[in-house]
Protein backbone atom coordinates (compact mmCIF):
# COMPACT_ATOMS: atom_id res chain seq x y z
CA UNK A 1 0.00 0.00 0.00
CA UNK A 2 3.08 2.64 0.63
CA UNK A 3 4.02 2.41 -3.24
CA UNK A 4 0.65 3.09 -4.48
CA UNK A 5 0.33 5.74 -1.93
CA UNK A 6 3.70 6.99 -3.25
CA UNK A 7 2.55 6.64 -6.42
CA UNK A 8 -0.46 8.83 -6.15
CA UNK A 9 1.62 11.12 -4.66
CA UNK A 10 3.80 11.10 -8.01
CA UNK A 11 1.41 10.65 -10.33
CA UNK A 12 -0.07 14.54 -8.24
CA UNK A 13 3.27 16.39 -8.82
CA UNK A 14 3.88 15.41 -12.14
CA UNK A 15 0.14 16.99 -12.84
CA UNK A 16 0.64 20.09 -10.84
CA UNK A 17 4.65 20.51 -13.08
CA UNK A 18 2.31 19.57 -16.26
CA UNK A 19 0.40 22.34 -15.16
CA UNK A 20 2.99 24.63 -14.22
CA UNK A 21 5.16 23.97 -18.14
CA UNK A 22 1.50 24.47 -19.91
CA UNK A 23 1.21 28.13 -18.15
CA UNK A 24 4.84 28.70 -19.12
CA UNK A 25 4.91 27.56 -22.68
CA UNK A 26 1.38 29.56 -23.32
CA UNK A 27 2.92 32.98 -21.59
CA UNK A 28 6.08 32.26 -23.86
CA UNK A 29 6.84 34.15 -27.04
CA UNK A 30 8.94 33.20 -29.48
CA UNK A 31 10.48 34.96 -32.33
CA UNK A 32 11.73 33.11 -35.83
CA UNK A 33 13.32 35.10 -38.72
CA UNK A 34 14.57 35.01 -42.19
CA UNK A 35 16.67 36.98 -44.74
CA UNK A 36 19.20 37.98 -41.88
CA UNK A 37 15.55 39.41 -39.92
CA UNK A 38 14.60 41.34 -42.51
CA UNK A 39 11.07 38.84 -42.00
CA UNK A 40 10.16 38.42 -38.60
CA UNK A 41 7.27 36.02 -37.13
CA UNK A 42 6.67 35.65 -33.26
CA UNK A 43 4.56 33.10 -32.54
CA UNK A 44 3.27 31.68 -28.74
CA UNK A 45 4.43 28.89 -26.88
CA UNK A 46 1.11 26.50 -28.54
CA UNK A 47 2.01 27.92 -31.70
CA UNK A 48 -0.37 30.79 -31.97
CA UNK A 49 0.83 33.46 -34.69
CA UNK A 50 1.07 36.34 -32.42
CA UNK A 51 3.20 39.06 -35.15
CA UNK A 52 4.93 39.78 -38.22
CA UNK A 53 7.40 42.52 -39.03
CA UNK A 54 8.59 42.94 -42.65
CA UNK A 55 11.62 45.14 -43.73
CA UNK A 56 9.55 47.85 -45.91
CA UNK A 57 12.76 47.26 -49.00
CA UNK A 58 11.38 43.53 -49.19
CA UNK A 59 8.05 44.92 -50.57
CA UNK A 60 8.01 44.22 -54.43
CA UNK A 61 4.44 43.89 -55.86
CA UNK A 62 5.88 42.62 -59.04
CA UNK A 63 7.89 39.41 -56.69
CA UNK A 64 5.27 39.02 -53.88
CA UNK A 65 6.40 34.95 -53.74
CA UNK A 66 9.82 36.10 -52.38
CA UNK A 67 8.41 37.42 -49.42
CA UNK A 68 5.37 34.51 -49.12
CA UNK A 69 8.31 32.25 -48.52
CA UNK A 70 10.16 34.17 -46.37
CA UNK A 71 7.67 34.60 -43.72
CA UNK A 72 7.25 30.85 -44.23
CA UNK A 73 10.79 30.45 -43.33
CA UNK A 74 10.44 32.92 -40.36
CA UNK A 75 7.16 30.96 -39.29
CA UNK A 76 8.79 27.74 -39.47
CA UNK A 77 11.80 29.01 -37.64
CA UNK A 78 9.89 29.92 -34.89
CA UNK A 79 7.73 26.91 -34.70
CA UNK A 80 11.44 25.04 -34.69
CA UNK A 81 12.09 27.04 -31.32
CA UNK A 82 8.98 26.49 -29.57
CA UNK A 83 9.51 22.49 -30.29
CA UNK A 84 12.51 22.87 -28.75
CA UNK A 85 11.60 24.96 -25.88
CA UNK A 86 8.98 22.31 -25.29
CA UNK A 87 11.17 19.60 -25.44
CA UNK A 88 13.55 21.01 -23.13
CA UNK A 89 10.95 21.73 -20.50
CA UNK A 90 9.56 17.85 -20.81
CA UNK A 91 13.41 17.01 -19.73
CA UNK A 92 13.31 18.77 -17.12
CA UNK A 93 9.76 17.16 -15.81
CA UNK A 94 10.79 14.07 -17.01
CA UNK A 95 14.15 14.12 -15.35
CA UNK A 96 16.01 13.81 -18.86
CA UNK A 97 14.19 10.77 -19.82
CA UNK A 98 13.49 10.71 -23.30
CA UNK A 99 9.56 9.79 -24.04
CA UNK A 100 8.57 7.25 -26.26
CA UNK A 101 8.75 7.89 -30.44
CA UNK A 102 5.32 9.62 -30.94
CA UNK A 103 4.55 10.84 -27.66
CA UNK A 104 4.00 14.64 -27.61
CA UNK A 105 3.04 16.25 -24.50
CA UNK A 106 1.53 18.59 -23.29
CA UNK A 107 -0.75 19.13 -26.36
């Protein structure tokens, strides 16, 4: 009965740190660029587009797929940072143990 107790107990703290990293990743704010910033894209921690800045010399309305990709590139760069912010704050839950291929938490 003391390990399941302990358990509980356990299975309570790593809810109330799941808690705690969900709060921190949605109050995060993460910024991804391209062309050397000239295209900049901050997105939240749960991916939510949040801004874009564009250098005024990148507007050409004769080229506007130059700067379609680039604030693709600036989105995906950020997205890229807010994986790994969230993978560095399961580590730290999780103690460094890696999950399982496929397992995403918390969303």
């Amino acid at each position: 009965m003391k390990n399941l107790g302990n358990m509980l107990k356990q299975a309570q703290e790593m809810q109330a740190k799941m808690a705690e990293m969900q709060e921190r990743l949605m109050a995060a704010e993460l910024e991804g660029s391209a062309a050397a910033g000239m295209v900049k894209v901050t997105i939240s921690g749960k991916g939510d587009l949040r801004r874009v800045k564009i250098d005024p010399s990148l507007v050409d309305p004769s080229d506007v797929e130059v700067l379609e990709d680039l604030i693709i590139a600036a989105a995906a760069d950020a997205k890229a940072k807010v994986d790994a912010m969230m993978q560095e704050e399961m580590a730290k839950m999780t103690g460094g143990l890696p999950l399982p291929p496929g397992m995403k938490l918390p969303f």
